[in-house]
PDB file of N, CA and C in Angstrom:
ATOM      1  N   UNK A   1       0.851  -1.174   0.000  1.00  0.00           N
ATOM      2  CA  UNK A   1       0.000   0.000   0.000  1.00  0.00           C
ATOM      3  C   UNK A   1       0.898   1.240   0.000  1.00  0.00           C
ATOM      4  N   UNK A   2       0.481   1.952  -1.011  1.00  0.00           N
ATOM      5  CA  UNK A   2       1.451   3.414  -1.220  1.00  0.00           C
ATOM      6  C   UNK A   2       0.904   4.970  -0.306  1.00  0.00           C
ATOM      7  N   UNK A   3       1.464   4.834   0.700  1.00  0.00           N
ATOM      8  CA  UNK A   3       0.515   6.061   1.006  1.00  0.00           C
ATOM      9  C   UNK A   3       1.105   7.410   1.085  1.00  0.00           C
ATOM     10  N   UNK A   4       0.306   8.478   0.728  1.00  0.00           N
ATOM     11  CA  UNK A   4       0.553  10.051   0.264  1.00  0.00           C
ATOM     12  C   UNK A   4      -0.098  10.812   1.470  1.00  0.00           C
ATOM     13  N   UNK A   5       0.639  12.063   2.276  1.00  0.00           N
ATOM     14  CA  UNK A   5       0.307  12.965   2.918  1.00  0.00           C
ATOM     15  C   UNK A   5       0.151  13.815   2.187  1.00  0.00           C
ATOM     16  N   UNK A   6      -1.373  14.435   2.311  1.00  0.00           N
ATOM     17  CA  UNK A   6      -2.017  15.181   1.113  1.00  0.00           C
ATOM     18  C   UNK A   6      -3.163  15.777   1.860  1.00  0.00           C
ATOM     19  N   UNK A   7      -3.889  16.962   0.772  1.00  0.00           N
ATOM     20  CA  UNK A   7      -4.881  17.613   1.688  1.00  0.00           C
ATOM     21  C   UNK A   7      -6.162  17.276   1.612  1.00  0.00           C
ATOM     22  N   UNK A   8      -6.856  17.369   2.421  1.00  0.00           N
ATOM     23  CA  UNK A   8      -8.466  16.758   2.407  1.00  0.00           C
ATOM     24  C   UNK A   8      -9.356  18.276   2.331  1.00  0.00           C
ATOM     25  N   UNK A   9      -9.952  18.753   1.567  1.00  0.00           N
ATOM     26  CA  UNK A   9     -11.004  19.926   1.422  1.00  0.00           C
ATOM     27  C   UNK A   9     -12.027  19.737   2.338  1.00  0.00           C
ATOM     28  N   UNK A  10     -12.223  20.927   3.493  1.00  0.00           N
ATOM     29  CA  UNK A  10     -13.294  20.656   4.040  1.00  0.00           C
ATOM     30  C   UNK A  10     -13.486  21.921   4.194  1.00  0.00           C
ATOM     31  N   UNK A  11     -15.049  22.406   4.887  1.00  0.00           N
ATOM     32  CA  UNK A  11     -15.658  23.927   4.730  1.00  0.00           C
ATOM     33  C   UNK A  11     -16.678  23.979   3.901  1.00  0.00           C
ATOM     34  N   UNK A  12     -16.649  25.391   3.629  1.00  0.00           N
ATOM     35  CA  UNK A  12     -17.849  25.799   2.844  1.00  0.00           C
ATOM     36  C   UNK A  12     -17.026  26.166   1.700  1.00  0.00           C
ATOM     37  N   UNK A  13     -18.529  26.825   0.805  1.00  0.00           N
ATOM     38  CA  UNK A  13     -18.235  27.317  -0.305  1.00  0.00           C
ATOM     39  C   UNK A  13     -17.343  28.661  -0.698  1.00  0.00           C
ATOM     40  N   UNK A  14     -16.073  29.051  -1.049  1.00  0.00           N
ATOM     41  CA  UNK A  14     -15.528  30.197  -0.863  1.00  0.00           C
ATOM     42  C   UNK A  14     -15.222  30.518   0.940  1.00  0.00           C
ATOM     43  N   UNK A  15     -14.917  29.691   1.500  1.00  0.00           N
ATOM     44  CA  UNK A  15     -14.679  29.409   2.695  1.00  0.00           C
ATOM     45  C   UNK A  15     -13.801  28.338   2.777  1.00  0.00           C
ATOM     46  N   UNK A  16     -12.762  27.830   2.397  1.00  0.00           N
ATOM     47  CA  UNK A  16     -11.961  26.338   2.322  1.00  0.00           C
ATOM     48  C   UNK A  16     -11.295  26.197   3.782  1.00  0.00           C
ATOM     49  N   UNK A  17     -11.369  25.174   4.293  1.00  0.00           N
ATOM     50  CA  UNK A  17      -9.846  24.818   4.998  1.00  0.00           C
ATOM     51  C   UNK A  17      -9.599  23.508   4.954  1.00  0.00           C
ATOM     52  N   UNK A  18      -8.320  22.807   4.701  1.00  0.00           N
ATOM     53  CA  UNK A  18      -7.844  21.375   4.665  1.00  0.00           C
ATOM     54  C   UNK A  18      -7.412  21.218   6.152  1.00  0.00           C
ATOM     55  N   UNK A  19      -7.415  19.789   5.631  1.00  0.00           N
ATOM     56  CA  UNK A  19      -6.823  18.657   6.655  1.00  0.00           C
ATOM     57  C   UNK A  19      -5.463  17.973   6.027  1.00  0.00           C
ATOM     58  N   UNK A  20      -4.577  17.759   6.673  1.00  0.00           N
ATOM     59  CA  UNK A  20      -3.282  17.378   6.016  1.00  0.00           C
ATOM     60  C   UNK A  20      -3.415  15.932   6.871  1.00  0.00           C
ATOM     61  N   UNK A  21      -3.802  14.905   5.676  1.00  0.00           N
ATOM     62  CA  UNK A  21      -3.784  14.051   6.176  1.00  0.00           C
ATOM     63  C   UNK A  21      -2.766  12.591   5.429  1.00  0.00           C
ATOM     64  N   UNK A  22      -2.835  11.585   6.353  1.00  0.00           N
ATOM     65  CA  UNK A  22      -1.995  10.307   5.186  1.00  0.00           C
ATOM     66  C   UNK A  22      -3.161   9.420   4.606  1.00  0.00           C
ATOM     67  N   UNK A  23      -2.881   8.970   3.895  1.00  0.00           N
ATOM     68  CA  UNK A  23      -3.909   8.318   2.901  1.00  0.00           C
ATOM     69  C   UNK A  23      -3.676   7.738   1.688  1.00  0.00           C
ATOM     70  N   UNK A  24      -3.857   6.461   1.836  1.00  0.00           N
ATOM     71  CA  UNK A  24      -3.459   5.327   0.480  1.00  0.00           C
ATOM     72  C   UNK A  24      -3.999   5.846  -1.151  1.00  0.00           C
ATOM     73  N   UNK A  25      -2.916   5.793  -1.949  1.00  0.00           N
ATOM     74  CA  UNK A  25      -2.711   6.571  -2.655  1.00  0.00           C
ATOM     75  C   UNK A  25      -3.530   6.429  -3.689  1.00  0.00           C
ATOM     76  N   UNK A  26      -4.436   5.016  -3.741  1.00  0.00           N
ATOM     77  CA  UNK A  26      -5.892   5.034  -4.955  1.00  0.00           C
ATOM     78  C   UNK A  26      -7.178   5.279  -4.133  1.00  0.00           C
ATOM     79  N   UNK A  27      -6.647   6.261  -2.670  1.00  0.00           N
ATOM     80  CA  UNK A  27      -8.139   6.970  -1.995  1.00  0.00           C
ATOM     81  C   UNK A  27      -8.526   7.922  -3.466  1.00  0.00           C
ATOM     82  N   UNK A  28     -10.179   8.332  -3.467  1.00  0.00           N
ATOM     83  CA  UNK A  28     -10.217  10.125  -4.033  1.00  0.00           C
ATOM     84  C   UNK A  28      -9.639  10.819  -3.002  1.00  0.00           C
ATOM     85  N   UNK A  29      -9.860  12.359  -3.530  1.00  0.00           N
ATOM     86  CA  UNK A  29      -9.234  13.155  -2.269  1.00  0.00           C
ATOM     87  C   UNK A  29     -10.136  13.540  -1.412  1.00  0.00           C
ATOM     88  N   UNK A  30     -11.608  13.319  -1.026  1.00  0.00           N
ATOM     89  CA  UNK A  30     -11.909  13.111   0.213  1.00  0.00           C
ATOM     90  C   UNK A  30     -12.468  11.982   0.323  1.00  0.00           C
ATOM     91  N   UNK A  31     -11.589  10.887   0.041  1.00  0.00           N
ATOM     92  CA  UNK A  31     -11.997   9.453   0.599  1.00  0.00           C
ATOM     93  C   UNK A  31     -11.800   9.454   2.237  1.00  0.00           C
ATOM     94  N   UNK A  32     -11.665   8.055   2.668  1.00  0.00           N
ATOM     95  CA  UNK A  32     -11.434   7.407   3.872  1.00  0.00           C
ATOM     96  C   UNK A  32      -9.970   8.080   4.091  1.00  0.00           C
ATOM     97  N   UNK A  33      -9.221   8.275   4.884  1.00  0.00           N
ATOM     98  CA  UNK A  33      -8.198   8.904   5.456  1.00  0.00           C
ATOM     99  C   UNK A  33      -7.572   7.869   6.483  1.00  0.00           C
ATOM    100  N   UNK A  34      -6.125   7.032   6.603  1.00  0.00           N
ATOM    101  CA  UNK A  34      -5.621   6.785   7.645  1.00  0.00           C
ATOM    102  C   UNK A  34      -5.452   7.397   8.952  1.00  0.00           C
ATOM    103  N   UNK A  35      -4.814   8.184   8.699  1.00  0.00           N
ATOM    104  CA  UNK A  35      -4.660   9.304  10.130  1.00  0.00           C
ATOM    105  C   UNK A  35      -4.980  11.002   9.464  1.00  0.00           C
ATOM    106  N   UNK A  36      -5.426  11.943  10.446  1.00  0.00           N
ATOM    107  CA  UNK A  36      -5.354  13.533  10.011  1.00  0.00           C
ATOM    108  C   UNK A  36      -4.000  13.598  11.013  1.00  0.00           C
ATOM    109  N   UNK A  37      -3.206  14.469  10.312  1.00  0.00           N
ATOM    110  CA  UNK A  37      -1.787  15.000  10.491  1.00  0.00           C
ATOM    111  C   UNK A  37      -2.206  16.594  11.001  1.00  0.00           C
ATOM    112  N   UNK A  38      -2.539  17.148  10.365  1.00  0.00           N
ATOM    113  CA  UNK A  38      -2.951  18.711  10.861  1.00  0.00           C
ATOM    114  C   UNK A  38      -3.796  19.273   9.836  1.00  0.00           C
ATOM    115  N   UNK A  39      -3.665  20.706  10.028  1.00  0.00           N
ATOM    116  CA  UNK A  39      -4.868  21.513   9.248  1.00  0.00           C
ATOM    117  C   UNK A  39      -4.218  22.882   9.027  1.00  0.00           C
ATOM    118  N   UNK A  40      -5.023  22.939   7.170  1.00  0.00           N
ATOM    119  CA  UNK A  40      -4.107  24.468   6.770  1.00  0.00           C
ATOM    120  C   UNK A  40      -5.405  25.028   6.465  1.00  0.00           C
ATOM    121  N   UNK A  41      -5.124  26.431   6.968  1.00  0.00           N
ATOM    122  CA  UNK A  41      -6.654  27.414   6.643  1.00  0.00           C
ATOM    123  C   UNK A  41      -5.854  28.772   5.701  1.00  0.00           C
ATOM    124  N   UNK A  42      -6.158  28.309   4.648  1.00  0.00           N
ATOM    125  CA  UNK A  42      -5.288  29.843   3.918  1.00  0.00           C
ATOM    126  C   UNK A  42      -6.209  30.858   4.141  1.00  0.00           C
ATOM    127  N   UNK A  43      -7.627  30.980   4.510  1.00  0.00           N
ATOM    128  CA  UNK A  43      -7.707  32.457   5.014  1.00  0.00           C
ATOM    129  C   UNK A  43      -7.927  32.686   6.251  1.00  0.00           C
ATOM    130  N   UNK A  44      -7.586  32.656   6.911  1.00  0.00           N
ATOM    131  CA  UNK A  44      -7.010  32.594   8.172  1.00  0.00           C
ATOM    132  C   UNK A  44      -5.524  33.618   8.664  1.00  0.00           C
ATOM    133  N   UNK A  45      -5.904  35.010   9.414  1.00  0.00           N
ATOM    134  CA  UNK A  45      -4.533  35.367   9.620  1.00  0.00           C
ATOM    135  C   UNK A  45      -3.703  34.520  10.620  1.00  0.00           C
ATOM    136  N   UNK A  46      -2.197  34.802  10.438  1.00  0.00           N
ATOM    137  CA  UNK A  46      -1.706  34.585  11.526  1.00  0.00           C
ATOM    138  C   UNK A  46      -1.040  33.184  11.231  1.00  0.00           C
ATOM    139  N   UNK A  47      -1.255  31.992  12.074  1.00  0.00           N
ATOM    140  CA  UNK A  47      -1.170  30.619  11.339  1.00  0.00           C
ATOM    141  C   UNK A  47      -1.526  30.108  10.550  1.00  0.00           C
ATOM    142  N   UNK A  48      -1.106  29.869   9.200  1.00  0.00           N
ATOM    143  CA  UNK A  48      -2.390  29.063   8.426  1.00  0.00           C
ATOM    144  C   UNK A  48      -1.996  27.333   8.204  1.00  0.00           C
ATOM    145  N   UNK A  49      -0.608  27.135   8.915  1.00  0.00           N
ATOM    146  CA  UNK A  49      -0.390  25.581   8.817  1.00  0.00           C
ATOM    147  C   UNK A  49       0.096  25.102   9.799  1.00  0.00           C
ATOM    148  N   UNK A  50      -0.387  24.114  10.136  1.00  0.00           N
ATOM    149  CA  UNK A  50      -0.078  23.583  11.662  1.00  0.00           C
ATOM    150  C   UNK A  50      -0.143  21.566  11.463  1.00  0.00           C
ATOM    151  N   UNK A  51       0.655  21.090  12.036  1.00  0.00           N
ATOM    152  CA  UNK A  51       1.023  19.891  12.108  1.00  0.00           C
ATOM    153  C   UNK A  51       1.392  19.053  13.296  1.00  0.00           C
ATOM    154  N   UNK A  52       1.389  17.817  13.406  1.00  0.00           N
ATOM    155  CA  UNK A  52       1.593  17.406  14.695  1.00  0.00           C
ATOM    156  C   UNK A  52       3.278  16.639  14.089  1.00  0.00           C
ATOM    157  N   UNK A  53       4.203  17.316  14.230  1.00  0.00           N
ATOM    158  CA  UNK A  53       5.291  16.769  13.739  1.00  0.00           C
ATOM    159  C   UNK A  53       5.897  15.337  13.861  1.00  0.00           C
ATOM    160  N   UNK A  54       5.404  14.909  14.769  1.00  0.00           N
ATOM    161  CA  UNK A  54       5.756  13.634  15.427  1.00  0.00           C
ATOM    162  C   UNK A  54       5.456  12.738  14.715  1.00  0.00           C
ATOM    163  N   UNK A  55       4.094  12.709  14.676  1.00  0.00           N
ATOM    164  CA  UNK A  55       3.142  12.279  13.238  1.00  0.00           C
ATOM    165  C   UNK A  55       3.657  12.344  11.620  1.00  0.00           C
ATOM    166  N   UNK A  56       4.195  13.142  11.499  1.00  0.00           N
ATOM    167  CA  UNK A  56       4.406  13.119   9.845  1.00  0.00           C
ATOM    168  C   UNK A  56       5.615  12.757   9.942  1.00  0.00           C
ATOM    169  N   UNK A  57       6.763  12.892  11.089  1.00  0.00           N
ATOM    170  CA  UNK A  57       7.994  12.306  10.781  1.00  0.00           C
ATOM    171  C   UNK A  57       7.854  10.767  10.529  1.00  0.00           C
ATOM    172  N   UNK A  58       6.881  10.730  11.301  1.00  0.00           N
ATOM    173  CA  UNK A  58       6.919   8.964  11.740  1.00  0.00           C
ATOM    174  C   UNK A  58       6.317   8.290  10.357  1.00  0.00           C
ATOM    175  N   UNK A  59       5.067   9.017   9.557  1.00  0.00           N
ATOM    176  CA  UNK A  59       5.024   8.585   7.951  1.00  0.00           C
ATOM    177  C   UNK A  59       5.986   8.832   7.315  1.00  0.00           C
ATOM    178  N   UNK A  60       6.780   9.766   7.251  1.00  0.00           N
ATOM    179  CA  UNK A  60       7.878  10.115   6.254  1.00  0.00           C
ATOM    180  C   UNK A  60       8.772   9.019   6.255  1.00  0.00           C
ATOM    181  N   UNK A  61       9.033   8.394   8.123  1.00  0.00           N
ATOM    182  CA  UNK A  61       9.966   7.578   7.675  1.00  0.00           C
ATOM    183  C   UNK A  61       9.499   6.256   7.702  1.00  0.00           C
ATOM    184  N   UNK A  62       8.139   5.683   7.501  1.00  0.00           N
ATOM    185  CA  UNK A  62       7.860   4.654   6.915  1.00  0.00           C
ATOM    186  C   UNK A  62       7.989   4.308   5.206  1.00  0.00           C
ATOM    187  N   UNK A  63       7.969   5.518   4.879  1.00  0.00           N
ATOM    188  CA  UNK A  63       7.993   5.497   3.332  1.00  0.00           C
ATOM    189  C   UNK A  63       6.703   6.131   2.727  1.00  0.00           C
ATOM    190  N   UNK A  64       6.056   7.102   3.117  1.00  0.00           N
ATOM    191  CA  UNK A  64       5.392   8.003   2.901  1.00  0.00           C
ATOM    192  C   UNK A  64       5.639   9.064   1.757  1.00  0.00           C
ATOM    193  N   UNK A  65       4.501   9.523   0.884  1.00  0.00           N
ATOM    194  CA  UNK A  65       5.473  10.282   0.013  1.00  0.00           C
ATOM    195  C   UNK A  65       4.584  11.520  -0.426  1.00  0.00           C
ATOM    196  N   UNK A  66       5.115  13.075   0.263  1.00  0.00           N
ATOM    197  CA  UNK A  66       3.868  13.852   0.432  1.00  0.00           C
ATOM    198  C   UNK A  66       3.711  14.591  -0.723  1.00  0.00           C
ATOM    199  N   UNK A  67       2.601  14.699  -1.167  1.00  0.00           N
ATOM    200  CA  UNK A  67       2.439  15.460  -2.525  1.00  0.00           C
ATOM    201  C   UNK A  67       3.257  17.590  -2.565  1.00  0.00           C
ATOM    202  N   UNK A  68       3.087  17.761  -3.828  1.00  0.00           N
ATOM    203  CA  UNK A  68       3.888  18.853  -4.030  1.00  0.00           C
ATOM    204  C   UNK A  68       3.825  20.030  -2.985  1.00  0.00           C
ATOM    205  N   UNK A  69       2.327  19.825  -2.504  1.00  0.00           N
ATOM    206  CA  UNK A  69       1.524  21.085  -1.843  1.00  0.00           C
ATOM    207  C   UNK A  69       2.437  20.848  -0.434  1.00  0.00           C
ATOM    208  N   UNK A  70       2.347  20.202   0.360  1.00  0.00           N
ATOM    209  CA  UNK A  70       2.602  19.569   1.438  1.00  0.00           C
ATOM    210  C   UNK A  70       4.472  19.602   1.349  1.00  0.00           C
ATOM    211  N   UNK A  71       4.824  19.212   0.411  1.00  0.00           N
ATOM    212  CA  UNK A  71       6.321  18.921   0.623  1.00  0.00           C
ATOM    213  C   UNK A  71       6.805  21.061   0.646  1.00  0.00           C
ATOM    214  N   UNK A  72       6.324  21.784  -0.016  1.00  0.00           N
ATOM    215  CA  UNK A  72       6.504  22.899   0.150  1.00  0.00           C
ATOM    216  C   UNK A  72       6.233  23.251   1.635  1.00  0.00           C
ATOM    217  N   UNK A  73       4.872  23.025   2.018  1.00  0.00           N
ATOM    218  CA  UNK A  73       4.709  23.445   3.707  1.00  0.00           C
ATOM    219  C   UNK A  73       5.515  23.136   4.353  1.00  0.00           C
ATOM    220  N   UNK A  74       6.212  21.643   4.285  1.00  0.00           N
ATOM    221  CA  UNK A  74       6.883  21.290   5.398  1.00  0.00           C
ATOM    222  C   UNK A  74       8.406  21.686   5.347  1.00  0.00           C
ATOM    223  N   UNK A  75       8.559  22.181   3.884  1.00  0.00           N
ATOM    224  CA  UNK A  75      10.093  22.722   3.748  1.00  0.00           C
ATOM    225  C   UNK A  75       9.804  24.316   4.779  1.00  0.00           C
ATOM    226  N   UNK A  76       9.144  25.005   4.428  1.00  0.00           N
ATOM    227  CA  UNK A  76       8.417  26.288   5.006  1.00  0.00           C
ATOM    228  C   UNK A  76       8.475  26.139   6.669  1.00  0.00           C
ATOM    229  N   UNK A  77       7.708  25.084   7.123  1.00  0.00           N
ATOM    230  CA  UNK A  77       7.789  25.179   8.516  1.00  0.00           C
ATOM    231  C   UNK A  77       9.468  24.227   9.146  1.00  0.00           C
ATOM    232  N   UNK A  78       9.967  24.083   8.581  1.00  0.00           N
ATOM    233  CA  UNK A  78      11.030  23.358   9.137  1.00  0.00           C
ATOM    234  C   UNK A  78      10.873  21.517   9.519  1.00  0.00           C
ATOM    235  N   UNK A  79       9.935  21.262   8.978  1.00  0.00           N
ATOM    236  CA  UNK A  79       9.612  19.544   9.651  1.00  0.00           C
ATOM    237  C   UNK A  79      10.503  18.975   8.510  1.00  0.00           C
ATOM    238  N   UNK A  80      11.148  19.257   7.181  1.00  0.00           N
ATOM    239  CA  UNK A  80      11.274  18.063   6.162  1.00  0.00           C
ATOM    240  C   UNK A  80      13.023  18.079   6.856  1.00  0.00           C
ATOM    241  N   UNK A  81      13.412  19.597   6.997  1.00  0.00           N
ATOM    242  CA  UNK A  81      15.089  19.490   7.259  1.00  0.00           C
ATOM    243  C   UNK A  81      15.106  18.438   8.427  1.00  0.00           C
ATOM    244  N   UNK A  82      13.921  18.692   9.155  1.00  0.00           N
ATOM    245  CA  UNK A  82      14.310  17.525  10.041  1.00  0.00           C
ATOM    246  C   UNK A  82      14.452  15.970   9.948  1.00  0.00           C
ATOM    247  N   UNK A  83      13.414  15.765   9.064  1.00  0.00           N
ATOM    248  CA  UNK A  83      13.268  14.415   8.453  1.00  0.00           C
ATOM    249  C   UNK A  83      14.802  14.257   7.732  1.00  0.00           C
ATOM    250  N   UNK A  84      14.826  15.250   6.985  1.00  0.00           N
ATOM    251  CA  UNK A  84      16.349  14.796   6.125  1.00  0.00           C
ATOM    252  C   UNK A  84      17.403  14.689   7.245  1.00  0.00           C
ATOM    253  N   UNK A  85      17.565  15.396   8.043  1.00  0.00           N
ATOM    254  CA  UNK A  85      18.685  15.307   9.203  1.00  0.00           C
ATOM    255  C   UNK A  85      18.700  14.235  10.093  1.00  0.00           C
ATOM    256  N   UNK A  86      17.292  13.762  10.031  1.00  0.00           N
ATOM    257  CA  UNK A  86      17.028  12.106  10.747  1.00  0.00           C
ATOM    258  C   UNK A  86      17.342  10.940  10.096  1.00  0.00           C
ATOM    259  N   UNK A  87      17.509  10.996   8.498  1.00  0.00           N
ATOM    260  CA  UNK A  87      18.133  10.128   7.562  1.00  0.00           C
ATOM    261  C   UNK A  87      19.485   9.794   7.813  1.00  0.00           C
TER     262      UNK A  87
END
């Protein structure tokens, strides 16, 4: 089973916020979900991405593989240098 940390759309209309979650990689994108990892609200001041780091290190280093959106956030918040520095 291939699984992708990726975002789940939830909210309203012109109102979005995701869920950054892991999830086998022939889910749709709001299928069934393994675990929720955290939540990004782009309109939202202030924070708009938040993660439980512990959590995504621990997929990353099962062999997890996070889509484009996600691999940018986590370069942004500092979680991937860590993953690479844990390699």
């Amino acid at each position: 089973m291939a699984v992708k940390i990726r975002l789940q759309r939830m909210g309203t209309k012109k109102k979005p916020f995701y869920r950054v979650i892991a999830i086998d990689s022939r889910e749709k994108r709001d299928g069934a979900f393994i675990e929720q990892l955290g939540l990004y609200q782009p309109i939202v001041d202030g924070t708009q991405f938040t993660v439980n780091e512990e959590k995504v290190l621990d997929w990353l280093k099962k062999g997890a593989q996070p889509s484009p959106t996600i691999l940018r956030m986590l370069k942004q918040s500092g979680v991937w240098k860590k993953h690479k520095e844990a390699k």
